[in-house]
C-alpha atoms as a PDB file:
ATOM      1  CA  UNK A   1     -17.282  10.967  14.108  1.00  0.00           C
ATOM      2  CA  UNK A   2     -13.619  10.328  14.271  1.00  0.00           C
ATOM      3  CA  UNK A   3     -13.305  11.862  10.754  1.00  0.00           C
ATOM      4  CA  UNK A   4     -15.031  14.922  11.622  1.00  0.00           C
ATOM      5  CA  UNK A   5     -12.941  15.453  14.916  1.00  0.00           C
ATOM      6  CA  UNK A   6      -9.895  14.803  12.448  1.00  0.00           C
ATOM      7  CA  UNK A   7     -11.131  17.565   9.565  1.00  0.00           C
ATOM      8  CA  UNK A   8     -11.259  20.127  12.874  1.00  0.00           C
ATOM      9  CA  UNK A   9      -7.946  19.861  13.468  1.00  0.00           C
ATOM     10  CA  UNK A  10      -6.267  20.136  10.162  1.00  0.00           C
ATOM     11  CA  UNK A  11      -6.299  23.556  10.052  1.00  0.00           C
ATOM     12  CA  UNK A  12      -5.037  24.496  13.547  1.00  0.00           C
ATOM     13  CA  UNK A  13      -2.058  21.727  12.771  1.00  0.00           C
ATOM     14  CA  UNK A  14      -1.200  23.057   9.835  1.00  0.00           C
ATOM     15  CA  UNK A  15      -0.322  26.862  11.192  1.00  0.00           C
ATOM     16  CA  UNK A  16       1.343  25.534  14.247  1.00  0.00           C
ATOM     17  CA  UNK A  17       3.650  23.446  11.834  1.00  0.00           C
ATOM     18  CA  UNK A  18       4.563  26.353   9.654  1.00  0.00           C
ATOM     19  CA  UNK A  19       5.075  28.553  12.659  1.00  0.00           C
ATOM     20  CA  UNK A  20       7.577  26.078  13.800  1.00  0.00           C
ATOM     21  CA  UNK A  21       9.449  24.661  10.362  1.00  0.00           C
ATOM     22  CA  UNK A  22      11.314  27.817  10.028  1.00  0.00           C
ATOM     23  CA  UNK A  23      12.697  27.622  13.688  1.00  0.00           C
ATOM     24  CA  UNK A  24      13.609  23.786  13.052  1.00  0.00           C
ATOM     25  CA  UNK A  25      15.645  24.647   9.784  1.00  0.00           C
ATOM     26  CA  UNK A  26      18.017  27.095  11.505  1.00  0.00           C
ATOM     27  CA  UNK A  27      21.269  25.263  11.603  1.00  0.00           C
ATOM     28  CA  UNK A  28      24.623  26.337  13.509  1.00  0.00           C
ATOM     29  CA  UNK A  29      27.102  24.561  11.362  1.00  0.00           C
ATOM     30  CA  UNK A  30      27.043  20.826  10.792  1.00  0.00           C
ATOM     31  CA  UNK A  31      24.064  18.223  10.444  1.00  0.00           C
ATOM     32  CA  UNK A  32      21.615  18.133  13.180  1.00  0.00           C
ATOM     33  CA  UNK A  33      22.158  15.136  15.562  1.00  0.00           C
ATOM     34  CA  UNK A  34      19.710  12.686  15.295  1.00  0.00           C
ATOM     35  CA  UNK A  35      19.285  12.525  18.943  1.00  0.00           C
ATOM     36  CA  UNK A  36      19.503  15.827  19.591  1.00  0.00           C
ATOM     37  CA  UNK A  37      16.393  18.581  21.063  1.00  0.00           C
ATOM     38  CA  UNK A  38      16.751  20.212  18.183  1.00  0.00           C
ATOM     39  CA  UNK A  39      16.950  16.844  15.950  1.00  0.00           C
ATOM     40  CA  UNK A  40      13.792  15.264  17.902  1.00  0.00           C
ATOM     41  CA  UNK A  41      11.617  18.508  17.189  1.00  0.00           C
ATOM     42  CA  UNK A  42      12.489  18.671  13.650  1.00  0.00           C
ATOM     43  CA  UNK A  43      11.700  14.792  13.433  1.00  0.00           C
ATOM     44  CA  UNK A  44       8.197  15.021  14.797  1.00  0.00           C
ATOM     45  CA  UNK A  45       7.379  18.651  13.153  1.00  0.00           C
ATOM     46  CA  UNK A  46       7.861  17.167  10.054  1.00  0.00           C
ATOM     47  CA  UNK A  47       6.639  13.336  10.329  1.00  0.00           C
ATOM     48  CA  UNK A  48       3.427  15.479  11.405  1.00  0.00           C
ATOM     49  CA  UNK A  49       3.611  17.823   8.852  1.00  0.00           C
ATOM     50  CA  UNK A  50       4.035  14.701   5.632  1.00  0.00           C
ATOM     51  CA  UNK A  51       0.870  12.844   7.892  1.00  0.00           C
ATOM     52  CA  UNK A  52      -1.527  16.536   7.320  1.00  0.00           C
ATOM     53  CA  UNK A  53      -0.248  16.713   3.505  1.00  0.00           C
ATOM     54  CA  UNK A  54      -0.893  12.888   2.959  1.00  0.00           C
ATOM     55  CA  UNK A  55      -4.285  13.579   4.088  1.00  0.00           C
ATOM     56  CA  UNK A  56      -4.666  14.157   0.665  1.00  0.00           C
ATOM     57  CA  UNK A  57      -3.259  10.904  -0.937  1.00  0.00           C
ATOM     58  CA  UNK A  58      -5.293   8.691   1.823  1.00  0.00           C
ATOM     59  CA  UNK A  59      -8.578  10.162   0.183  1.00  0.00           C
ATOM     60  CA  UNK A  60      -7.346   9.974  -3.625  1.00  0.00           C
ATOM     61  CA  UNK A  61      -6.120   6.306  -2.460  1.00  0.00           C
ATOM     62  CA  UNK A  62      -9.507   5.501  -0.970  1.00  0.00           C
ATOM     63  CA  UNK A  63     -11.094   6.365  -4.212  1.00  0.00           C
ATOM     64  CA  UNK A  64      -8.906   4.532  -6.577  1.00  0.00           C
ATOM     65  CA  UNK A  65      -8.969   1.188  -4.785  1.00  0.00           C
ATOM     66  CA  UNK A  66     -12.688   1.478  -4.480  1.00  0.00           C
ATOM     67  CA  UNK A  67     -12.652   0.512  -8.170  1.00  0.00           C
ATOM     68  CA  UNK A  68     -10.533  -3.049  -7.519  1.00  0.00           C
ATOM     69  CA  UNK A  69     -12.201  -6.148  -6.405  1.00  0.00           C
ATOM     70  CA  UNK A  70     -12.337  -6.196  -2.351  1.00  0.00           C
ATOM     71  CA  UNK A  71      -9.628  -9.090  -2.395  1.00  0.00           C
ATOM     72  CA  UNK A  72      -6.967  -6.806  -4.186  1.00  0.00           C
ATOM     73  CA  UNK A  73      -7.718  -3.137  -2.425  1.00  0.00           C
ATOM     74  CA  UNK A  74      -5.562  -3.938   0.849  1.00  0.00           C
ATOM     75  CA  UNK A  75      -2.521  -5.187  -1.753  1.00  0.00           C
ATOM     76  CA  UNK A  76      -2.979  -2.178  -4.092  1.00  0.00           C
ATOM     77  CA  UNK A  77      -2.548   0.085  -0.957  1.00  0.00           C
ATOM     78  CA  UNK A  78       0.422  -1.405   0.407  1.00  0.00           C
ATOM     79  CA  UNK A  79       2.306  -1.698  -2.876  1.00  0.00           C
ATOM     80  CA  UNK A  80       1.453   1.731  -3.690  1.00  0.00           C
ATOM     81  CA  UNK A  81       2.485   3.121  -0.639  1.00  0.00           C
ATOM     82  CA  UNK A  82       5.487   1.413   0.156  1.00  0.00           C
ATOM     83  CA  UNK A  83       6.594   2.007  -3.701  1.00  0.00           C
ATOM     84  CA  UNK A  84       5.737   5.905  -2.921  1.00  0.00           C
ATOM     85  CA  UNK A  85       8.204   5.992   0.046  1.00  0.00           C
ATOM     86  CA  UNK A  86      10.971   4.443  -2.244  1.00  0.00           C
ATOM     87  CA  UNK A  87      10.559   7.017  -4.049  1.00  0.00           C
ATOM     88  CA  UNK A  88      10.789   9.582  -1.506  1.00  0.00           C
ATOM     89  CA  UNK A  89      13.187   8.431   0.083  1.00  0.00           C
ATOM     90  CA  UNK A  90      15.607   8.153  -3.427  1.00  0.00           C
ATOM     91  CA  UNK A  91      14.418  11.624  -4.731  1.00  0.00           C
ATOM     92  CA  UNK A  92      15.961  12.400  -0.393  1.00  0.00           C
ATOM     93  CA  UNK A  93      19.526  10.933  -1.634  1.00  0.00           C
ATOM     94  CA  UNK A  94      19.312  13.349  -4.805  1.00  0.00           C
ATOM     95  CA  UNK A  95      18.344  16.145  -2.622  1.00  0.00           C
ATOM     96  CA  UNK A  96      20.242  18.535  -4.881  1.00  0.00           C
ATOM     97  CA  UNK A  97      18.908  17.696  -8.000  1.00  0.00           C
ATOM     98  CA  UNK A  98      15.131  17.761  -6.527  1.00  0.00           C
ATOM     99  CA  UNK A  99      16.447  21.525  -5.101  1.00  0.00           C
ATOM    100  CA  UNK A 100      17.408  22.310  -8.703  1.00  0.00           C
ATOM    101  CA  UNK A 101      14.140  21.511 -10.336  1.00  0.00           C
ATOM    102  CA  UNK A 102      12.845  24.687  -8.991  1.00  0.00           C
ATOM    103  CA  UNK A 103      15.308  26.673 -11.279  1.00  0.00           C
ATOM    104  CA  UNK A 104      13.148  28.418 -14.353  1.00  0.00           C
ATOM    105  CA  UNK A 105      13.396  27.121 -17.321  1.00  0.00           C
ATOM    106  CA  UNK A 106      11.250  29.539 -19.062  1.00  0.00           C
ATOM    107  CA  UNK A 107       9.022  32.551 -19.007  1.00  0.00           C
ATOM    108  CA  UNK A 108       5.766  32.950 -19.564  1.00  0.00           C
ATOM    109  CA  UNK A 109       4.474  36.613 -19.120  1.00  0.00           C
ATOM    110  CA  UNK A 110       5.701  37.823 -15.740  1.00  0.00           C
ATOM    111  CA  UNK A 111       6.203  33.872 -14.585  1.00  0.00           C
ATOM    112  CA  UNK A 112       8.806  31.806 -14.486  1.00  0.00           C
ATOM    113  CA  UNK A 113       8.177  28.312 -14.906  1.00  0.00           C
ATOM    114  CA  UNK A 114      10.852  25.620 -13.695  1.00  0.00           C
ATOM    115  CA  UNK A 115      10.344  21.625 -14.049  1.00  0.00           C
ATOM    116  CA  UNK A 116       8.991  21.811 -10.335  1.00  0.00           C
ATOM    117  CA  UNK A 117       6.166  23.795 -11.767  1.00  0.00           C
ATOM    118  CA  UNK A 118       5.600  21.379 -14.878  1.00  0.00           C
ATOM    119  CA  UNK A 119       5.211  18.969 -12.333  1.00  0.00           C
ATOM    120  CA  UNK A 120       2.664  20.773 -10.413  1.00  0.00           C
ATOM    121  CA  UNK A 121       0.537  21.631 -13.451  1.00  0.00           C
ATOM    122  CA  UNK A 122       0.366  17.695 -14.961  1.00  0.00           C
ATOM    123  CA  UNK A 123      -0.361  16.816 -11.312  1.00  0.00           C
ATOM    124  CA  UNK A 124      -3.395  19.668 -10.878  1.00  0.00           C
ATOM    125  CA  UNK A 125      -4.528  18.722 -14.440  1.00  0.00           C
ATOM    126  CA  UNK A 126      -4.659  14.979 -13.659  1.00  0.00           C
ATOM    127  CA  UNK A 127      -5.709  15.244 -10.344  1.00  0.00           C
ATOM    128  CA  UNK A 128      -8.842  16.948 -11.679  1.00  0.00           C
ATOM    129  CA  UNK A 129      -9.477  15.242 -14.934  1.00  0.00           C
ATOM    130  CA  UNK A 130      -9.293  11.954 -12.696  1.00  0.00           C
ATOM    131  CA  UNK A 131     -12.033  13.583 -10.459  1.00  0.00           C
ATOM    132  CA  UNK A 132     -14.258  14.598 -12.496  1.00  0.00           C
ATOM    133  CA  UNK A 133     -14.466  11.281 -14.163  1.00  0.00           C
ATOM    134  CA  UNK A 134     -15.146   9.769 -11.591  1.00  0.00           C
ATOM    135  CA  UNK A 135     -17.589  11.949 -10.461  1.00  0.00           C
ATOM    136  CA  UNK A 136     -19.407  11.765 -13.926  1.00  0.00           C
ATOM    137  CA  UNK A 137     -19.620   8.192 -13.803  1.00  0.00           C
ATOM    138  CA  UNK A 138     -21.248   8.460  -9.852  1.00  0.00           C
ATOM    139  CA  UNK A 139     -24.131  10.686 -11.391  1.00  0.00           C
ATOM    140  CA  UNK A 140     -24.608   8.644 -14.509  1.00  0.00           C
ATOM    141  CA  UNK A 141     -23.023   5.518 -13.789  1.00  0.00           C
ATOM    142  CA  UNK A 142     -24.714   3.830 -17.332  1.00  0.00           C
ATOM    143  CA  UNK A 143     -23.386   6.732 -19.443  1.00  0.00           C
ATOM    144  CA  UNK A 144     -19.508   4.756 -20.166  1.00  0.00           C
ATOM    145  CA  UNK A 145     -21.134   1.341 -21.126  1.00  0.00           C
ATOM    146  CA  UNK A 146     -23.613   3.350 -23.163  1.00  0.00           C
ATOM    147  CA  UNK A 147     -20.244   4.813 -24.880  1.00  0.00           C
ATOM    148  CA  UNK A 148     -18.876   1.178 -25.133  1.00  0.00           C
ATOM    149  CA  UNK A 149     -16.452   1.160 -22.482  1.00  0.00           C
ATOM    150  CA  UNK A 150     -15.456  -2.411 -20.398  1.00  0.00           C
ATOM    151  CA  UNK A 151     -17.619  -3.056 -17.349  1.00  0.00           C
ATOM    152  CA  UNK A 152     -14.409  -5.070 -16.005  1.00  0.00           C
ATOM    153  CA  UNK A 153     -13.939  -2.781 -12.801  1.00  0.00           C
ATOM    154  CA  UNK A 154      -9.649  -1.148 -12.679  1.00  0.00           C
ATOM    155  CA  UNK A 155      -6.720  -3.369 -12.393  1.00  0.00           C
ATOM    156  CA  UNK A 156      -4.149  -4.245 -10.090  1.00  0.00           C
ATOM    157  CA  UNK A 157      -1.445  -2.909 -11.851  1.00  0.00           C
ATOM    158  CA  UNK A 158      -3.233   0.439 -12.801  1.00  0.00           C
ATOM    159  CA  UNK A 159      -4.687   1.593  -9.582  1.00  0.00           C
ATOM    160  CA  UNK A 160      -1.008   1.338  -8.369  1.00  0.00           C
ATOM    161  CA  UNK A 161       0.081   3.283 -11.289  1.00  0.00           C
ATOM    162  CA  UNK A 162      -2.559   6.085 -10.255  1.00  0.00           C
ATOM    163  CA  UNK A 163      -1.300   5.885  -6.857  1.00  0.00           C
ATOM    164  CA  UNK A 164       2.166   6.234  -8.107  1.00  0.00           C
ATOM    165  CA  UNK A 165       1.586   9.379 -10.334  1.00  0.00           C
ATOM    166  CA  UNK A 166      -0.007  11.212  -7.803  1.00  0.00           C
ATOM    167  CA  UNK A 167       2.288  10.522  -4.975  1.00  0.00           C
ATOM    168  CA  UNK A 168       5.595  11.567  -7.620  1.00  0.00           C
ATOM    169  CA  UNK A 169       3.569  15.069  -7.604  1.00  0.00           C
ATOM    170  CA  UNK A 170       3.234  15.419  -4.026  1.00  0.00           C
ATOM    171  CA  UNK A 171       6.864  13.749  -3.193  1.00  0.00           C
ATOM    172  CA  UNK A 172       8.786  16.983  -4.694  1.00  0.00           C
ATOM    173  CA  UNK A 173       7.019  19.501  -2.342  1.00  0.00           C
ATOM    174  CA  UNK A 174       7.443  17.101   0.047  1.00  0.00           C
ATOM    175  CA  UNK A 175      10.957  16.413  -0.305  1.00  0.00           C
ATOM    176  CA  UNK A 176      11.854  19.908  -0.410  1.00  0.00           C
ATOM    177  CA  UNK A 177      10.077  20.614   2.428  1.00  0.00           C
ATOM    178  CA  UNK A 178      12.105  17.936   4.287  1.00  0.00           C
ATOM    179  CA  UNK A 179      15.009  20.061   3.070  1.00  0.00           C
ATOM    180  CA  UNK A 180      14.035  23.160   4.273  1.00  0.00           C
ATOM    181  CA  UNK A 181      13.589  22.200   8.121  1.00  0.00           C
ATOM    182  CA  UNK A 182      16.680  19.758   8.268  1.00  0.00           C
ATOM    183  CA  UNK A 183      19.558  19.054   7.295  1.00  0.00           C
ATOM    184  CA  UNK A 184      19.642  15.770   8.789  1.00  0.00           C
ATOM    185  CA  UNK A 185      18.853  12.709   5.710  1.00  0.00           C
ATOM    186  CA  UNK A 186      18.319  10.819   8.566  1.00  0.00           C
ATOM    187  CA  UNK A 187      15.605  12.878  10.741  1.00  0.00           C
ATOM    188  CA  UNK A 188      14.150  13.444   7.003  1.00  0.00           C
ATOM    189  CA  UNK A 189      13.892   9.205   5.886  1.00  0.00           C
ATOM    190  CA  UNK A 190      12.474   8.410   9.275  1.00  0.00           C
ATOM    191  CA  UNK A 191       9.888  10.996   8.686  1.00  0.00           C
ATOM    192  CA  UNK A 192       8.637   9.517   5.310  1.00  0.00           C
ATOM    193  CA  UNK A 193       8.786   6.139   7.041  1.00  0.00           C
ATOM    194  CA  UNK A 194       6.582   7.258  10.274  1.00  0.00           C
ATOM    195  CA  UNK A 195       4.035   9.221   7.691  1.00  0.00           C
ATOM    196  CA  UNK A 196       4.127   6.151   4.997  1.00  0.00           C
ATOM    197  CA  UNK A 197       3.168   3.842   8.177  1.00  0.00           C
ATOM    198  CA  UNK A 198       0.370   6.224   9.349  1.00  0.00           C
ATOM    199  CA  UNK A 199      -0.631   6.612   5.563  1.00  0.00           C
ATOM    200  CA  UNK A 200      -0.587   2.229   5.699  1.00  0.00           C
ATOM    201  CA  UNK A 201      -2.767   2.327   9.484  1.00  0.00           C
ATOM    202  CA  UNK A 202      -5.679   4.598   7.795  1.00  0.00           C
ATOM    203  CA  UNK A 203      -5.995   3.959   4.289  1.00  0.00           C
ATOM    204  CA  UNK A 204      -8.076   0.665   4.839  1.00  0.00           C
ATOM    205  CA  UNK A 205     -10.603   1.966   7.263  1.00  0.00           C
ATOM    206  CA  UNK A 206     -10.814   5.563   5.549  1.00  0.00           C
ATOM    207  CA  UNK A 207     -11.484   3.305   1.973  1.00  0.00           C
ATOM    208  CA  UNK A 208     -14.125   1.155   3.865  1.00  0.00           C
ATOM    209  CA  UNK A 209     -16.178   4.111   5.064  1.00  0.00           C
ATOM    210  CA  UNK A 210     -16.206   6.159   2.010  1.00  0.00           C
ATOM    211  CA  UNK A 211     -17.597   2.418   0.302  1.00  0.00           C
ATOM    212  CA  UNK A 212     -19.823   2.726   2.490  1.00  0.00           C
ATOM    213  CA  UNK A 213     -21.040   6.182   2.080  1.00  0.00           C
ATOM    214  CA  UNK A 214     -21.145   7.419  -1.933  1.00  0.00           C
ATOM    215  CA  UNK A 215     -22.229  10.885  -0.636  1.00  0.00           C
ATOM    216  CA  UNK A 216     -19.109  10.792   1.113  1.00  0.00           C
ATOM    217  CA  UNK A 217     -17.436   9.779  -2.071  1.00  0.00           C
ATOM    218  CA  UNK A 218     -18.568  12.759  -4.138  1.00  0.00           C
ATOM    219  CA  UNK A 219     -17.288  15.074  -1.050  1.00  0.00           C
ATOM    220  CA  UNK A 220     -14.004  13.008  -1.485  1.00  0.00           C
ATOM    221  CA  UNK A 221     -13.560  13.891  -5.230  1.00  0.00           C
ATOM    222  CA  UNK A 222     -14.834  17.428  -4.725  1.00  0.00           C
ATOM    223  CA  UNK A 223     -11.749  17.883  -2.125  1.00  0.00           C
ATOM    224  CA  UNK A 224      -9.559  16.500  -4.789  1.00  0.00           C
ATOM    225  CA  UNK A 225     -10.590  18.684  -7.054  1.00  0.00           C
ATOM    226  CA  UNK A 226     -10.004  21.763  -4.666  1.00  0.00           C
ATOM    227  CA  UNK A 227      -6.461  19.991  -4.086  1.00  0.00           C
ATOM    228  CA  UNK A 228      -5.625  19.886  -8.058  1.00  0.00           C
ATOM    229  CA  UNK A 229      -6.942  23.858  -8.524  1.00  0.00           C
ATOM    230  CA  UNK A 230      -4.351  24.533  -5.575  1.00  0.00           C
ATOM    231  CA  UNK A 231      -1.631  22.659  -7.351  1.00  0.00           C
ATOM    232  CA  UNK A 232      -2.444  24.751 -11.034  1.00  0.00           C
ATOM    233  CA  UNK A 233      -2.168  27.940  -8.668  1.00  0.00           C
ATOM    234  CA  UNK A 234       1.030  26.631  -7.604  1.00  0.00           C
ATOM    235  CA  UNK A 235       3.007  25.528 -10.606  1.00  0.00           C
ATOM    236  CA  UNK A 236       1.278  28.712 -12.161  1.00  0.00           C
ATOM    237  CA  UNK A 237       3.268  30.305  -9.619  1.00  0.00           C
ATOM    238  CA  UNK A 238       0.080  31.524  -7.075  1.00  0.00           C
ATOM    239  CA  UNK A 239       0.370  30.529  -3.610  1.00  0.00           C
ATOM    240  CA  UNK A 240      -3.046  29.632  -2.170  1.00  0.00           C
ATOM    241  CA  UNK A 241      -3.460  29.241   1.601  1.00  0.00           C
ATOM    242  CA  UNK A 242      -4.436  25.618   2.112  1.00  0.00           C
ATOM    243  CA  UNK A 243      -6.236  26.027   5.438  1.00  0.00           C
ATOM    244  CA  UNK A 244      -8.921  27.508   3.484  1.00  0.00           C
ATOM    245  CA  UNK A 245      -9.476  24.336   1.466  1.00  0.00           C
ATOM    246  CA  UNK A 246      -9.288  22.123   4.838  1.00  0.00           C
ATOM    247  CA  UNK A 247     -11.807  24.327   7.030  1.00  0.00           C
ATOM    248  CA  UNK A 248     -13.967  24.227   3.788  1.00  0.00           C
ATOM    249  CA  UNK A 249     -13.750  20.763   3.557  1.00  0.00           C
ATOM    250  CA  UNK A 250     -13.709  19.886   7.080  1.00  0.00           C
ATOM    251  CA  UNK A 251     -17.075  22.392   7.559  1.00  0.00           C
ATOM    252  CA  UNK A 252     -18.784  20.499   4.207  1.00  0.00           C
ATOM    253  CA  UNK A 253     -17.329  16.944   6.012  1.00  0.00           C
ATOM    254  CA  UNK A 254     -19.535  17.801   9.443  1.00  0.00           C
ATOM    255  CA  UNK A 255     -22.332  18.823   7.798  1.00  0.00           C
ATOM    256  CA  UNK A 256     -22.251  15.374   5.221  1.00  0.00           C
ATOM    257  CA  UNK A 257     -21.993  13.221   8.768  1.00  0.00           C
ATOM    258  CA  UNK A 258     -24.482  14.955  10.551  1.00  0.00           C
ATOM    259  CA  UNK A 259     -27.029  14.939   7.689  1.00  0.00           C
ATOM    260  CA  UNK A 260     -26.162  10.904   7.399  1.00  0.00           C
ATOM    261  CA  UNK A 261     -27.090  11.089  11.170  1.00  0.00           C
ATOM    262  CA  UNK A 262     -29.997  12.748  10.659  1.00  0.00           C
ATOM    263  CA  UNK A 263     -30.981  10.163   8.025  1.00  0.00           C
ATOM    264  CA  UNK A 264     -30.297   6.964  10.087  1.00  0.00           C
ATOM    265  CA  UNK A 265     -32.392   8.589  13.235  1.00  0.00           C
ATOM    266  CA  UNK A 266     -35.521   9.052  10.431  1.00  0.00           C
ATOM    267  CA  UNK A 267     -34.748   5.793   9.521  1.00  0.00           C
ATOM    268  CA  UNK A 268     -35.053   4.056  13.069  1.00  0.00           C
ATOM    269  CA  UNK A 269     -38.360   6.480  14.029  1.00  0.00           C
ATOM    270  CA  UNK A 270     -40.152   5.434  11.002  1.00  0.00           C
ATOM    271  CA  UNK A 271     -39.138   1.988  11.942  1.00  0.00           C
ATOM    272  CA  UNK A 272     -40.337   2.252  15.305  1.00  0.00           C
ATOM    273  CA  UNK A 273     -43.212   3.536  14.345  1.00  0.00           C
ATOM    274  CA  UNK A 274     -44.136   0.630  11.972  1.00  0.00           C
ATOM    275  CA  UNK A 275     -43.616  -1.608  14.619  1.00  0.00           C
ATOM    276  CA  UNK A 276     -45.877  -0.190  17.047  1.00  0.00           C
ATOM    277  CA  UNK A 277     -48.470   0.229  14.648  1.00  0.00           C
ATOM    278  CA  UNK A 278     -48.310  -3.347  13.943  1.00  0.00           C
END
């Protein structure tokens, strides 16, 4: 139930953080000191602002390395992830050029679309091509071999690819976010490191229960989906709300968990009742 207690308070987070990051990013002249009040709040605003977003890349994690033999999924998480926050943290030294990627590069109608956007688009497009793949082969999992595709399950080297793409999407937003609520590299690199680490702590056991639970799985990949419309409506230039998508999710999360409840209970009555009638 741990997950279900953790989809509650997603949404709550989330509006306390934004209430707070544009308080943090008010500077008087000079970079924050690290050990500063106003340094230490912007620190832990934002490490727990990357660890609600990477919600997100925990779950599209969970379902790539679910595809690798069991002996390679703990190796394809940690080279992913600790690949993702070199990344971060380099695109965080070229802070300036990451800013200028949200400059337009062209028009389209009445929207501007800058390289920022691109990003966003080729992110929401894989993110829900990927998805719905996946979920195709879940329903019908004999239709690819019927179509001549290799029964050999992903490799190494690919799932961290995956992992890779999707993170490079999410690292822009993230590093300008960073941006906006410090000035500090510093307060900003320990941030990615703290939500990388948290990311590292809860990727195995969140993989391992939705193994266990393919129901669970097709809620997964119908979250990423949601996720990849939200980054379309983004690079499109459409700011959606994500709280919606969390209390959505976290509502259709509860009611997945206690319907699995609901199923083990049957489960031990109509073994009970075997036994006594034995």
């Amino acid at each position: 139930m741990a997950l279900e207690s953790l989809a509650e308070l997603i949404p709550p987070t989330l509006a306390v953080l934004e209430e707070a990051a544009p308080a943090v990013a008010e500077g008087e002249g000079g970079p924050t000191p690290f050990f500063s009040p106003k340094g230490l709040i912007a620190l832990v605003t934002l490490s727990a602002l990357e660890i609600v977003l990477g919600i997100d890349n925990i779950v599209f994690i969970a379902i790539v390395t679910g595809k690798l033999p069991e002996h390679q999924r703990a190796k394809a998480r940690s080279i992913g992830l600790l690949l993702a926050m070199g990344m971060r943290i380099a695109l965080l030294f070229a802070i300036a050029w990451v800013l200028s990627l949200s400059e337009p590069l062209f028009s389209i109608g009445a929207n501007e679309i800058s390289i920022k956007d691109l990003i966003l688009l080729l992110g929401g497009f894989f993110l829900i091509g990927k998805s719905v793949w996946e979920i195709r082969h879940l329903v019908t999992p004999h239709a690819g071999h019927a179509a001549g595709e290799s029964k050999r399950g992903m490799s190494l080297s690919t799932a961290i690819v995956q992992i890779l793409i999707l993170d490079a999407v999410f690292s822009i937003d993230s590093v300008i976010t960073a941006a906006g609520m410090t000035d500090n590299i510093l307060i900003m690199i320990t941030a990615v490191m703290i939500s990388i680490g948290v990311m590292l702590a809860f990727a195995g056991p969140v993989s391992r229960f939705v193994e266990r639970h393919p129901e669970v799985k097709v809620l997964a990949l119908a979250f990423l989906i949601l996720i990849g419309v939200l980054l379309l409506a983004e690079g499109w230039g459409e700011h959606l709300d994500r709280n919606y998508v969390y209390v959505a999710m976290g509502f259709a999360l509860t009611v997945d968990l206690l319907q699995m409840r609901q199923v083990g209970v049957s489960k031990a009555s109509a073994a009970g009742g075997a036994t006594d009638a034995e």
